[in-house]
N, C-alpha and C. Protein backbone atom coordinates (compact mmCIF):
# COMPACT_ATOMS: atom_id res chain seq x y z
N UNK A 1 -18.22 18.15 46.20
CA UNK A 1 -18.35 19.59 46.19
C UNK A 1 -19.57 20.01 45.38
N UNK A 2 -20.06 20.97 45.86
CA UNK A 2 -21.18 21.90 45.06
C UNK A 2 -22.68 20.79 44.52
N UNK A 3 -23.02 21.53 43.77
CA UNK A 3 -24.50 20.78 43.38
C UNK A 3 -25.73 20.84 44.44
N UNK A 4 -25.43 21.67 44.78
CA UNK A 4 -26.76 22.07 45.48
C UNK A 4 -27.49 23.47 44.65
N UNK A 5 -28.45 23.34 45.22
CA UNK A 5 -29.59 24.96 45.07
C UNK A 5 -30.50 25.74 45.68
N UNK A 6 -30.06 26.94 46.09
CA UNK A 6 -30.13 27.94 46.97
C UNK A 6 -31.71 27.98 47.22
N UNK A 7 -31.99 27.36 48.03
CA UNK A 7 -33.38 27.13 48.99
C UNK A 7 -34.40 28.35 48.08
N UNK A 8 -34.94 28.47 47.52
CA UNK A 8 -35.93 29.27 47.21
C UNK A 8 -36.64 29.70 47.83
N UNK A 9 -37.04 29.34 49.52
CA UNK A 9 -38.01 30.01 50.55
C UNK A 9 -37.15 31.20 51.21
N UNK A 10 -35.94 31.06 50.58
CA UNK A 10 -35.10 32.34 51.23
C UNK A 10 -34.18 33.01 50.05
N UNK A 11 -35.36 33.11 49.15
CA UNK A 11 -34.53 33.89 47.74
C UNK A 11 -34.28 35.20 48.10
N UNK A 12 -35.65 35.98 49.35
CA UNK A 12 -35.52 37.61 49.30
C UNK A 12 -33.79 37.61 49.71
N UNK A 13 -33.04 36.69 50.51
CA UNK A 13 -31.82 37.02 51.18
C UNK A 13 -30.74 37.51 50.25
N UNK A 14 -31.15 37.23 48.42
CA UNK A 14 -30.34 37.24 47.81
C UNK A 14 -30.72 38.32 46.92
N UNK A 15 -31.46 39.09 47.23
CA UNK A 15 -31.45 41.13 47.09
C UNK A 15 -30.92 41.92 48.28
N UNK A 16 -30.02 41.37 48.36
CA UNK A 16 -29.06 42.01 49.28
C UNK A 16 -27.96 42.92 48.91
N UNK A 17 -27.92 44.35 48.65
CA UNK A 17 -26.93 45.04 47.78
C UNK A 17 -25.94 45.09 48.69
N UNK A 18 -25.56 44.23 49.96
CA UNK A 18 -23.89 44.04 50.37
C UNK A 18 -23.07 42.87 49.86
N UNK A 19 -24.59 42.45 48.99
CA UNK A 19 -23.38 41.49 47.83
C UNK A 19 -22.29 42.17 46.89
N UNK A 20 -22.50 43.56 46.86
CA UNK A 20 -21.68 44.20 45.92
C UNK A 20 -20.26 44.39 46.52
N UNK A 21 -20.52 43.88 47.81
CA UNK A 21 -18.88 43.82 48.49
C UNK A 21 -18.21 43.16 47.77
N UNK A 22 -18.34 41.81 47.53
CA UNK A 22 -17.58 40.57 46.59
C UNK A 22 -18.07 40.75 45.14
N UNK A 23 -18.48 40.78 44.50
CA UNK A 23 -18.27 41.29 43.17
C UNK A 23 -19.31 42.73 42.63
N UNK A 24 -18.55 43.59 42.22
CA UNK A 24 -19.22 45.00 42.53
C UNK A 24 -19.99 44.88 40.51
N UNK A 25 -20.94 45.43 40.02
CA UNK A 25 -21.30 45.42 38.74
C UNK A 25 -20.30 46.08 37.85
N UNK A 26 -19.44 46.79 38.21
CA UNK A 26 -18.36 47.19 37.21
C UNK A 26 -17.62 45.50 36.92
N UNK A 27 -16.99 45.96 37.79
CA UNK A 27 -15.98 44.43 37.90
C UNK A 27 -16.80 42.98 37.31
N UNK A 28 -18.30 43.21 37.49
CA UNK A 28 -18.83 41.75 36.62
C UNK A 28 -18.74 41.87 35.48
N UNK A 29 -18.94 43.46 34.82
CA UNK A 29 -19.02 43.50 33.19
C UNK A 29 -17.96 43.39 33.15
N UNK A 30 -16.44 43.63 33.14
CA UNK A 30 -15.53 44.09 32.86
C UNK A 30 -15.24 42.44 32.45
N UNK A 31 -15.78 41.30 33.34
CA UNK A 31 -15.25 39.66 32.82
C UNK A 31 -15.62 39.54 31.33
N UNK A 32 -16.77 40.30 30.84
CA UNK A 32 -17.09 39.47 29.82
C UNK A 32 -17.78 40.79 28.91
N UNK A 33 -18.19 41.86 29.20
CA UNK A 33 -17.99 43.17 27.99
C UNK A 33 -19.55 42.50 27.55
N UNK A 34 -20.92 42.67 28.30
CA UNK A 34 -22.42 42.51 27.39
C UNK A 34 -22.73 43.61 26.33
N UNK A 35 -21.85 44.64 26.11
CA UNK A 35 -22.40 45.51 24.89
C UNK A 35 -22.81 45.31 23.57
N UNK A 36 -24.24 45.43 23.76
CA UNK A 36 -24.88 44.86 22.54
C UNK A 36 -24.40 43.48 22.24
N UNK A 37 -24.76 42.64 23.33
CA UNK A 37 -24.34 41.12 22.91
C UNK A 37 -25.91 40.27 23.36
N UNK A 38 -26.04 39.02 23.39
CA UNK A 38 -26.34 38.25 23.38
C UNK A 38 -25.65 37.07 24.67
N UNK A 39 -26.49 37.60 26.07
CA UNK A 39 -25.14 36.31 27.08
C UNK A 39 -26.74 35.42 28.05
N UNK A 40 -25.84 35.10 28.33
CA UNK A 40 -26.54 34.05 28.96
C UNK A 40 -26.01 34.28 30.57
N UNK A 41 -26.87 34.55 32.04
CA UNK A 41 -26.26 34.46 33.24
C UNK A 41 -26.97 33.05 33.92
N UNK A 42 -25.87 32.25 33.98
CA UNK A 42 -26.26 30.99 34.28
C UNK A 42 -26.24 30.58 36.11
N UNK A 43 -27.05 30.69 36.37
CA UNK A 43 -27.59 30.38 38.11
C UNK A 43 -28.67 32.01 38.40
N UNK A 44 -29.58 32.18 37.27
CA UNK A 44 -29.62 33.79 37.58
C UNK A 44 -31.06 33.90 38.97
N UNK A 45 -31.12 33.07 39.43
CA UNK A 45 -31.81 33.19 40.61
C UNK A 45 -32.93 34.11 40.81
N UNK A 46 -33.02 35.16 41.47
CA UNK A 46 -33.84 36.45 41.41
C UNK A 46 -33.69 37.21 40.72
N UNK A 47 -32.23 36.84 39.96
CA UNK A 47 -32.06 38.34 38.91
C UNK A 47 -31.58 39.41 39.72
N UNK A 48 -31.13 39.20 40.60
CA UNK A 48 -29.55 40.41 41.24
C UNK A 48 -29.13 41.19 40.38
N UNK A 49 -27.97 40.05 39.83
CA UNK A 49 -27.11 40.61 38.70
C UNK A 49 -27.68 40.76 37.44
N UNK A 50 -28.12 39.66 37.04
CA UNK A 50 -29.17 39.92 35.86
C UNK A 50 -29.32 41.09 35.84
N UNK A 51 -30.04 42.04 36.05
CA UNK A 51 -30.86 43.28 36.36
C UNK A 51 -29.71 44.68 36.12
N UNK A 52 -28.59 44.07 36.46
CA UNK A 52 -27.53 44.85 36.18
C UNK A 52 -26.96 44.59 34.79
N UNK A 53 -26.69 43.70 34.44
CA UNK A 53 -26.27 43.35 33.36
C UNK A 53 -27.57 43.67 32.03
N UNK A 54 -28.39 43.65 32.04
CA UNK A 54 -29.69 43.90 31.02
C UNK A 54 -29.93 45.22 30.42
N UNK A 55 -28.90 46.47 31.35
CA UNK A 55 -29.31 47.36 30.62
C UNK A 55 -28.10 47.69 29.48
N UNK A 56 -27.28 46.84 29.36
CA UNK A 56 -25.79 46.68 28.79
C UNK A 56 -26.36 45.88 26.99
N UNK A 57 -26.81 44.74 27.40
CA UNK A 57 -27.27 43.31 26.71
C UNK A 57 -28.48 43.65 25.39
N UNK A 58 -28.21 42.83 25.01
CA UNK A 58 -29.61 42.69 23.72
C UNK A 58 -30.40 42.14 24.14
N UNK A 59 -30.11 41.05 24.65
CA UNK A 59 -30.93 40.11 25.19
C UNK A 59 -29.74 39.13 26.16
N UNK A 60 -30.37 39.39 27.89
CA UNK A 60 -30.36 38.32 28.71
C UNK A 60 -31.07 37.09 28.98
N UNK A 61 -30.55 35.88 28.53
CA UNK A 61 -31.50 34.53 29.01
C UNK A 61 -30.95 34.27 30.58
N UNK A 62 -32.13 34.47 31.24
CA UNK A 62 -32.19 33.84 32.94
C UNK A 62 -31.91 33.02 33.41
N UNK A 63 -30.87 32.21 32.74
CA UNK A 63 -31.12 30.54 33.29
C UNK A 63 -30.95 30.21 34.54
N UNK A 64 -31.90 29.34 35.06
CA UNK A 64 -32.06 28.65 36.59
C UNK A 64 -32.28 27.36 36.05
N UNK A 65 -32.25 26.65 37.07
CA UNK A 65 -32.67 25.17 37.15
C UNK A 65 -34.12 25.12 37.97
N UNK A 66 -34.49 25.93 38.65
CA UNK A 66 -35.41 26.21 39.86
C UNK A 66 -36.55 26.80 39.01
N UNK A 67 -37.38 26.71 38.63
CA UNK A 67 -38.59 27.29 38.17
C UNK A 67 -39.10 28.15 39.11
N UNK A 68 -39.35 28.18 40.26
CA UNK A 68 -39.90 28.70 41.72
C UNK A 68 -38.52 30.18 41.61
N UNK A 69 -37.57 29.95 41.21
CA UNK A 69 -36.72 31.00 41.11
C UNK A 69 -36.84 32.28 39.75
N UNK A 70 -37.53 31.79 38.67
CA UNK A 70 -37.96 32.89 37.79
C UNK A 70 -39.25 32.83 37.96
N UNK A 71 -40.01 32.26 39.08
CA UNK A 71 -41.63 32.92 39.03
C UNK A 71 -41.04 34.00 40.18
N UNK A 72 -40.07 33.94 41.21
CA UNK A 72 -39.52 34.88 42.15
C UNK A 72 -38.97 36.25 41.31
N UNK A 73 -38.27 35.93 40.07
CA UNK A 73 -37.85 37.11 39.21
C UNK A 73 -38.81 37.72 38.79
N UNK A 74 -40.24 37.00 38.21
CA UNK A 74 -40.83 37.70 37.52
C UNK A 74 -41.79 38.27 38.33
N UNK A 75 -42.07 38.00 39.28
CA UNK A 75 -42.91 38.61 40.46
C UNK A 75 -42.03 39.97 41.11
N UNK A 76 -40.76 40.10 40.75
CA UNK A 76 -40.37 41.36 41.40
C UNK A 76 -39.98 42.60 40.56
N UNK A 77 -40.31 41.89 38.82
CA UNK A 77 -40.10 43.00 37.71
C UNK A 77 -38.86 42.46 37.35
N UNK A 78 -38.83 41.74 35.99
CA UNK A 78 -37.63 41.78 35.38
C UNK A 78 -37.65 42.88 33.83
N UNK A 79 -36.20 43.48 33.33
CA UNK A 79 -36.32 43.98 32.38
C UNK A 79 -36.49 43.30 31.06
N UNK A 80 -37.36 44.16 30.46
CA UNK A 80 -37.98 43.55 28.98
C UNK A 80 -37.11 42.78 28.04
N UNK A 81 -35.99 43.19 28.14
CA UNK A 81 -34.84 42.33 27.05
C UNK A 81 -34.70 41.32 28.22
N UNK A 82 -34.77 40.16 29.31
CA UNK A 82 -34.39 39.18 29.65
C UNK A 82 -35.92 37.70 29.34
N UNK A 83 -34.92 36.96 29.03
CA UNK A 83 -35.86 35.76 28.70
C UNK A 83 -35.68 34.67 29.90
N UNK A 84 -36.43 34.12 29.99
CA UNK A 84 -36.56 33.20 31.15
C UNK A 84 -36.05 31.22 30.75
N UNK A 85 -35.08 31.07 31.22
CA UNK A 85 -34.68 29.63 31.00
C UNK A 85 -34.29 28.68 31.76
N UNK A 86 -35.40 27.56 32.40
CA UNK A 86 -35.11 26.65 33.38
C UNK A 86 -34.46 25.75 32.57
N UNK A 87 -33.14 25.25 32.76
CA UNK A 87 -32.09 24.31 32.50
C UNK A 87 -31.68 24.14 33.16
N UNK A 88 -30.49 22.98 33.31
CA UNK A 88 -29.26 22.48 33.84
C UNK A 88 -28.00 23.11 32.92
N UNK A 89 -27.06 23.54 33.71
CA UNK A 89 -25.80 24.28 33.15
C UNK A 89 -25.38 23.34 31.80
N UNK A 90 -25.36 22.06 32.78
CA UNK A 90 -24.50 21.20 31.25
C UNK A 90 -25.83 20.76 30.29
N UNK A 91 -26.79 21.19 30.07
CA UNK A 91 -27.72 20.83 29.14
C UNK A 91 -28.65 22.12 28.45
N UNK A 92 -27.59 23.00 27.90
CA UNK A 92 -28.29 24.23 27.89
C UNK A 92 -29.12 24.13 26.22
N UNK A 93 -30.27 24.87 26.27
CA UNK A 93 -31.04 24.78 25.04
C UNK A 93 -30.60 25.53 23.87
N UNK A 94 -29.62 26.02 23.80
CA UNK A 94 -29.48 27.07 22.65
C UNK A 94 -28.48 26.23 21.68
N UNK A 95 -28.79 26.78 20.52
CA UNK A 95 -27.76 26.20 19.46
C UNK A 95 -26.15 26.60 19.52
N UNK A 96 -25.61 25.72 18.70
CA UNK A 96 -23.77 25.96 18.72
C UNK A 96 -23.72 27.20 18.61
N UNK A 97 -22.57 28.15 19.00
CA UNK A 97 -22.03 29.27 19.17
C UNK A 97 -23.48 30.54 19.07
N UNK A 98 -24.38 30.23 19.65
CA UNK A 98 -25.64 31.18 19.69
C UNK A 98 -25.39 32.23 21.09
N UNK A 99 -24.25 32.18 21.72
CA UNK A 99 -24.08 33.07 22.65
C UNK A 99 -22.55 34.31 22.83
N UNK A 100 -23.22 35.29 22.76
CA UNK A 100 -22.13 36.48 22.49
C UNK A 100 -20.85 36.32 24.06
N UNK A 101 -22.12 36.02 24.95
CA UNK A 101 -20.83 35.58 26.30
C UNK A 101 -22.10 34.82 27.56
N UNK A 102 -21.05 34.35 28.52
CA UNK A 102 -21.99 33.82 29.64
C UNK A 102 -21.44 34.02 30.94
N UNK A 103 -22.29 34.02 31.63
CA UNK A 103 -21.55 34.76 32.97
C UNK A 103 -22.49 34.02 34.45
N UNK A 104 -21.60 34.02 35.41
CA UNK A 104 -21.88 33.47 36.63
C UNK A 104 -21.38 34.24 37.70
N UNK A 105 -22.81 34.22 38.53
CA UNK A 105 -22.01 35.04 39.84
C UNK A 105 -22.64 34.71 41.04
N UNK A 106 -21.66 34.02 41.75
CA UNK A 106 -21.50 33.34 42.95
C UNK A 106 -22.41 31.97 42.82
N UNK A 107 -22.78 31.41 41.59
CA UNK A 107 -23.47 30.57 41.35
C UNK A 107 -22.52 28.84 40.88
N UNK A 108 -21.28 29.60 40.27
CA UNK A 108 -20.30 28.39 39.70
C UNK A 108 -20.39 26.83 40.77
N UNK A 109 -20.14 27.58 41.76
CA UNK A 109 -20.32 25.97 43.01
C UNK A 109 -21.58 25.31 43.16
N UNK A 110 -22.55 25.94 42.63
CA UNK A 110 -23.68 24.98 42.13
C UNK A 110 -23.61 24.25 40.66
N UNK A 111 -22.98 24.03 40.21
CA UNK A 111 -22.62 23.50 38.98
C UNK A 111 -21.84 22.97 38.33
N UNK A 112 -20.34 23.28 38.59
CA UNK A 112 -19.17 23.60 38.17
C UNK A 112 -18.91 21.88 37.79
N UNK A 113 -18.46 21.60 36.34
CA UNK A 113 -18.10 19.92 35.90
C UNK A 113 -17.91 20.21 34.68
N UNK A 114 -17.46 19.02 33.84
CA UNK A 114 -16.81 19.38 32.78
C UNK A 114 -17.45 19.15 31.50
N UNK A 115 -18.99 18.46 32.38
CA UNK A 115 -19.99 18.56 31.53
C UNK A 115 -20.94 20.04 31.14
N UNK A 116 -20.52 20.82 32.34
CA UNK A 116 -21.14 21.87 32.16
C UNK A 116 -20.11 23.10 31.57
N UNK A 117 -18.91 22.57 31.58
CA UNK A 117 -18.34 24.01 31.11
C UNK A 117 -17.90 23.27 29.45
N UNK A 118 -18.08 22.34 28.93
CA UNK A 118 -17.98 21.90 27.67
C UNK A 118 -19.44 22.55 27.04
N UNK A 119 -20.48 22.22 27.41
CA UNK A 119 -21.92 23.11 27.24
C UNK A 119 -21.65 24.51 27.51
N UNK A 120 -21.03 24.93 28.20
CA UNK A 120 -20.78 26.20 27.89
C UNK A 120 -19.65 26.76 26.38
N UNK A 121 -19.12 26.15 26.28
CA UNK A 121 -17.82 25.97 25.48
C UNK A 121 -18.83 25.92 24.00
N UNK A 122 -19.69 24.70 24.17
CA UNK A 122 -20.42 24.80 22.65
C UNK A 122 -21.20 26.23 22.09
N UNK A 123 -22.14 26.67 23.72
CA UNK A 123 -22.85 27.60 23.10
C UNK A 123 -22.36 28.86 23.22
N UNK A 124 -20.87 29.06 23.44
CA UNK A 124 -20.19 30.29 23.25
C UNK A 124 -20.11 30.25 21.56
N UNK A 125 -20.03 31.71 20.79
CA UNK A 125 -19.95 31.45 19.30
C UNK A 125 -18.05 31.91 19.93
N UNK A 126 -17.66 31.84 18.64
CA UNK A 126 -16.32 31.77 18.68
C UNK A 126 -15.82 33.31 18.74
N UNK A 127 -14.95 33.06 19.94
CA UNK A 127 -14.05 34.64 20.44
C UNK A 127 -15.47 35.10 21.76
N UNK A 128 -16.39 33.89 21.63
CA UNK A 128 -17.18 34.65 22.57
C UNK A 128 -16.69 34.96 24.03
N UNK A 129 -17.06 35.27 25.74
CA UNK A 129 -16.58 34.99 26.85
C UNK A 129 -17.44 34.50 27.62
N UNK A 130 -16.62 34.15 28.84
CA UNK A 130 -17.24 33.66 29.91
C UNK A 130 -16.53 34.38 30.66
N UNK A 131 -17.62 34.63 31.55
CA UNK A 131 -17.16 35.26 33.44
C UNK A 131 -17.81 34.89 34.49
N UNK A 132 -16.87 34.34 35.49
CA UNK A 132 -17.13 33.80 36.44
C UNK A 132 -16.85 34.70 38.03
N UNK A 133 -17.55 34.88 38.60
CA UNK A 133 -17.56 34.99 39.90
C UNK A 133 -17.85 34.66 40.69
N UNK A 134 -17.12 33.97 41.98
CA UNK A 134 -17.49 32.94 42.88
C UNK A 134 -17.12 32.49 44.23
N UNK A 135 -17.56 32.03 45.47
CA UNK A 135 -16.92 32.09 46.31
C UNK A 135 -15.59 31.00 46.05
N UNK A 136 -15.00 31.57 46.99
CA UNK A 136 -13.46 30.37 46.83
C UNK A 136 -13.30 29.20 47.34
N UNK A 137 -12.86 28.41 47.84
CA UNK A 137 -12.41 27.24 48.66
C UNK A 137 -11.42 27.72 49.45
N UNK A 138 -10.45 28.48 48.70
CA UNK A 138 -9.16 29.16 49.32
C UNK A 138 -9.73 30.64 50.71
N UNK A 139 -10.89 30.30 50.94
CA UNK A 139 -11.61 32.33 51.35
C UNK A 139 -11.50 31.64 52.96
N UNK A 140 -12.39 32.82 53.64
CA UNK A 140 -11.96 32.32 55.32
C UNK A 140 -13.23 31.81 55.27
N UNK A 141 -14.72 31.91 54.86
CA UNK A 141 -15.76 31.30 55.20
C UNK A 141 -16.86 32.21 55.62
N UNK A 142 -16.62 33.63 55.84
CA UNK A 142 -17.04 34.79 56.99
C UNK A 142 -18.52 34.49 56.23
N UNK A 143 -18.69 34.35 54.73
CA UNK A 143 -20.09 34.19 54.12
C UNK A 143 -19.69 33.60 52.97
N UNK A 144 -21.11 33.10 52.36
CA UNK A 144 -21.55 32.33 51.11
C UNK A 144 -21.26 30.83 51.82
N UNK A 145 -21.35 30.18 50.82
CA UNK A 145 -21.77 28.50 51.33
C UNK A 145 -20.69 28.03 51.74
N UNK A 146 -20.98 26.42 52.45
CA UNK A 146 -19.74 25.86 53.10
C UNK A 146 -18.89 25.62 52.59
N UNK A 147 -17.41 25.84 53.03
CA UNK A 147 -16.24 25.98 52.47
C UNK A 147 -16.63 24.30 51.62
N UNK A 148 -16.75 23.09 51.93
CA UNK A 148 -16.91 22.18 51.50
C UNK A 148 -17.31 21.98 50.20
N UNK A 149 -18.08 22.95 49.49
CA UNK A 149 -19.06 23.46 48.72
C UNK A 149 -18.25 23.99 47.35
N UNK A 150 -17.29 24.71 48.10
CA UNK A 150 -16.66 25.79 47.15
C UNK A 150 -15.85 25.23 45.99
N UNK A 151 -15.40 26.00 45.45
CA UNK A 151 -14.10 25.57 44.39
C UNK A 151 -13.13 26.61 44.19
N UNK A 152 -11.91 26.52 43.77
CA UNK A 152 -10.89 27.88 43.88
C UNK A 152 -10.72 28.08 42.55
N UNK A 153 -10.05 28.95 42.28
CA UNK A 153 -9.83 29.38 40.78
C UNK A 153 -8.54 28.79 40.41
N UNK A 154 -8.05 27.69 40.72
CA UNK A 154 -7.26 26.32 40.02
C UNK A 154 -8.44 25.71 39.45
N UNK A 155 -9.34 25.24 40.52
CA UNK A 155 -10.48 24.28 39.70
C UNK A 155 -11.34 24.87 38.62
N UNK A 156 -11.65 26.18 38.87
CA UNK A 156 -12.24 26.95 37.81
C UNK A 156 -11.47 27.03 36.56
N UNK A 157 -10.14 27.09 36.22
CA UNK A 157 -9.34 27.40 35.53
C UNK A 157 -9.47 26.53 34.64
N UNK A 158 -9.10 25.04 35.57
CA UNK A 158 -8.78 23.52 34.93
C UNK A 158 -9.83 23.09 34.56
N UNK A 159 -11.33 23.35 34.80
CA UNK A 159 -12.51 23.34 34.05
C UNK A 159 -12.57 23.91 32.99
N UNK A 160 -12.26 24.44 32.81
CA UNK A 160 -12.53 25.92 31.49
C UNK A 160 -11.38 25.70 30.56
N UNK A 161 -9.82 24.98 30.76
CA UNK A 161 -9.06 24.91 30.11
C UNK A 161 -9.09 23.32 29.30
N UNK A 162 -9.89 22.45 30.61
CA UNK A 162 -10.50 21.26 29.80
C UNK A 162 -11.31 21.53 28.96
N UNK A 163 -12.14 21.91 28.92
CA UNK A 163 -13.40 22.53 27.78
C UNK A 163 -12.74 23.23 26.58
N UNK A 164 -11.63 23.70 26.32
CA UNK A 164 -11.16 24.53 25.59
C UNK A 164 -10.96 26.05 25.42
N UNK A 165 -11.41 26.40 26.30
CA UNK A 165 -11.46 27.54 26.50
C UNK A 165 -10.21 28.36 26.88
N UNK A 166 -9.98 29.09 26.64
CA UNK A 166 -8.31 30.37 26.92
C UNK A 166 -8.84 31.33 28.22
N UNK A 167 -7.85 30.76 28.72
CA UNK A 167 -7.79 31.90 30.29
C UNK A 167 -7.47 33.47 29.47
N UNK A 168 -7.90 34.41 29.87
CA UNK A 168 -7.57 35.59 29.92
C UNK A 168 -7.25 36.45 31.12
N UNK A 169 -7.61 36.05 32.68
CA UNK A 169 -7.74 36.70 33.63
C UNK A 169 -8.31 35.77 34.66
N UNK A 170 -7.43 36.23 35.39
CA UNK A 170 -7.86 35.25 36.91
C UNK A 170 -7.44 35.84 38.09
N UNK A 171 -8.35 35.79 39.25
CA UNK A 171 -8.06 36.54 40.27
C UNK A 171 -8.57 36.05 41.48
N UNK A 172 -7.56 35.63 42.43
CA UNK A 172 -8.33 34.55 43.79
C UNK A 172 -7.88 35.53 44.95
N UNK A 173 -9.32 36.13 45.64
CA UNK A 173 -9.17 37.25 46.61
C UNK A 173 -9.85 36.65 47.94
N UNK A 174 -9.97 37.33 49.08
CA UNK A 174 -10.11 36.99 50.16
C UNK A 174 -11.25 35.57 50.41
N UNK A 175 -12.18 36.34 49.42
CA UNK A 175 -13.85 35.12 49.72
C UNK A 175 -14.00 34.55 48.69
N UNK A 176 -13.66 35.21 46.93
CA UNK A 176 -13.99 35.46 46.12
C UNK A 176 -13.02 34.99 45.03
N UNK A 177 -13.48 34.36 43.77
CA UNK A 177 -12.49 34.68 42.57
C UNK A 177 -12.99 34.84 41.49
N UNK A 178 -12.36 35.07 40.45
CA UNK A 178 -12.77 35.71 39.53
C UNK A 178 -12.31 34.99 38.39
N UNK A 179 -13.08 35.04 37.06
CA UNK A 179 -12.45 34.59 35.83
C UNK A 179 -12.73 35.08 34.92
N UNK A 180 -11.80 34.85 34.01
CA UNK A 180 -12.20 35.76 32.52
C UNK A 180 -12.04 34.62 31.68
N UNK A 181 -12.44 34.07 30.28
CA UNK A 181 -11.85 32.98 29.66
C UNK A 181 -12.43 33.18 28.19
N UNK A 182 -11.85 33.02 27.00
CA UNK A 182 -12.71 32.95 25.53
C UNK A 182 -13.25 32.03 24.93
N UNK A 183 -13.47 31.59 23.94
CA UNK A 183 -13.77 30.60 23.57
C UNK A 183 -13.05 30.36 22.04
């Protein structure tokens, strides 16, 4: 499952505001509360969500793995509080508990292991969150990547509960699920 990365010759596809069908920007803050925090959106691609989340934040770090994906952000205007960070999920650069929360959206199935949500787990500071939004395994397929691809919010859960982390909220809907979790 998963570990792939979203073709970059077809990033414009992913400024598409009928993504707000499956997770709408209320409902993303509401996982993880950026007011006046410090988060990290990990798969941030073009900066979709990013862009939403930044006017909330102190500071957003961009993380991609794709370099070709924040020269795509920064070529379309990103806001002044976001910093730019090519990593791998499970090898993130910031020090122990240096993050107020971290958040994913529709990006988790490119990543999702227990190496990467323990790296998340470190650089949450303590009581920090994580929010996840993502396609399902459990969804019909109508869009986002091949069901093959996906993961459901059991596997999301059991990632995040291996790592240490406390469920707070979980929600597995038609395409889509959702997570809330602390640290």
């Amino acid at each position: 499952m998963g570990f792939h990365t979203f073709d970059v010759d077809r990033a414009d596809r992913l400024e598409d505001e009928s993504r707000y069908r499956y997770v709408s920007v209320d409902e993303l803050l509401a996982l993880f509360d950026p007011e006046g925090a410090v988060v990290a959106d990990l798969g941030s691609g073009t900066g979709f969500y990013t862009d939403d989340v930044a006017p909330y934040a102190d500071l957003v770090y961009a993380v991609d793995v794709q370099p070709a994906m924040h020269e795509f952000y920064r070529e379309k205007g990103a806001p002044e509080n976001v910093e730019f960070v090519t990593a791998e999920a499970a090898d993130l650069p910031f020090e122990d508990g240096a993050l107020d929360a971290v958040f994913s959206t529709m990006t988790f199935h490119e990543f999702a292991s227990e190496a990467a949500l323990a790296e998340v787990a470190r650089v949450l500071r303590d009581g920090g969150r994580l929010g996840i939004a993502d396609w399902t395994a459990q969804g019909l397929g109508e869009a986002g990547p091949p069901m093959d691809e996906r993961y459901d919010l059991d596997d999301a859960v059991a990632l995040a509960e291996g790592a240490g982390l406390a469920i707070e909220h979980g929600d597995e809907r038609r395409e889509t699920f959702v997570l809330r979790a602390r640290a």
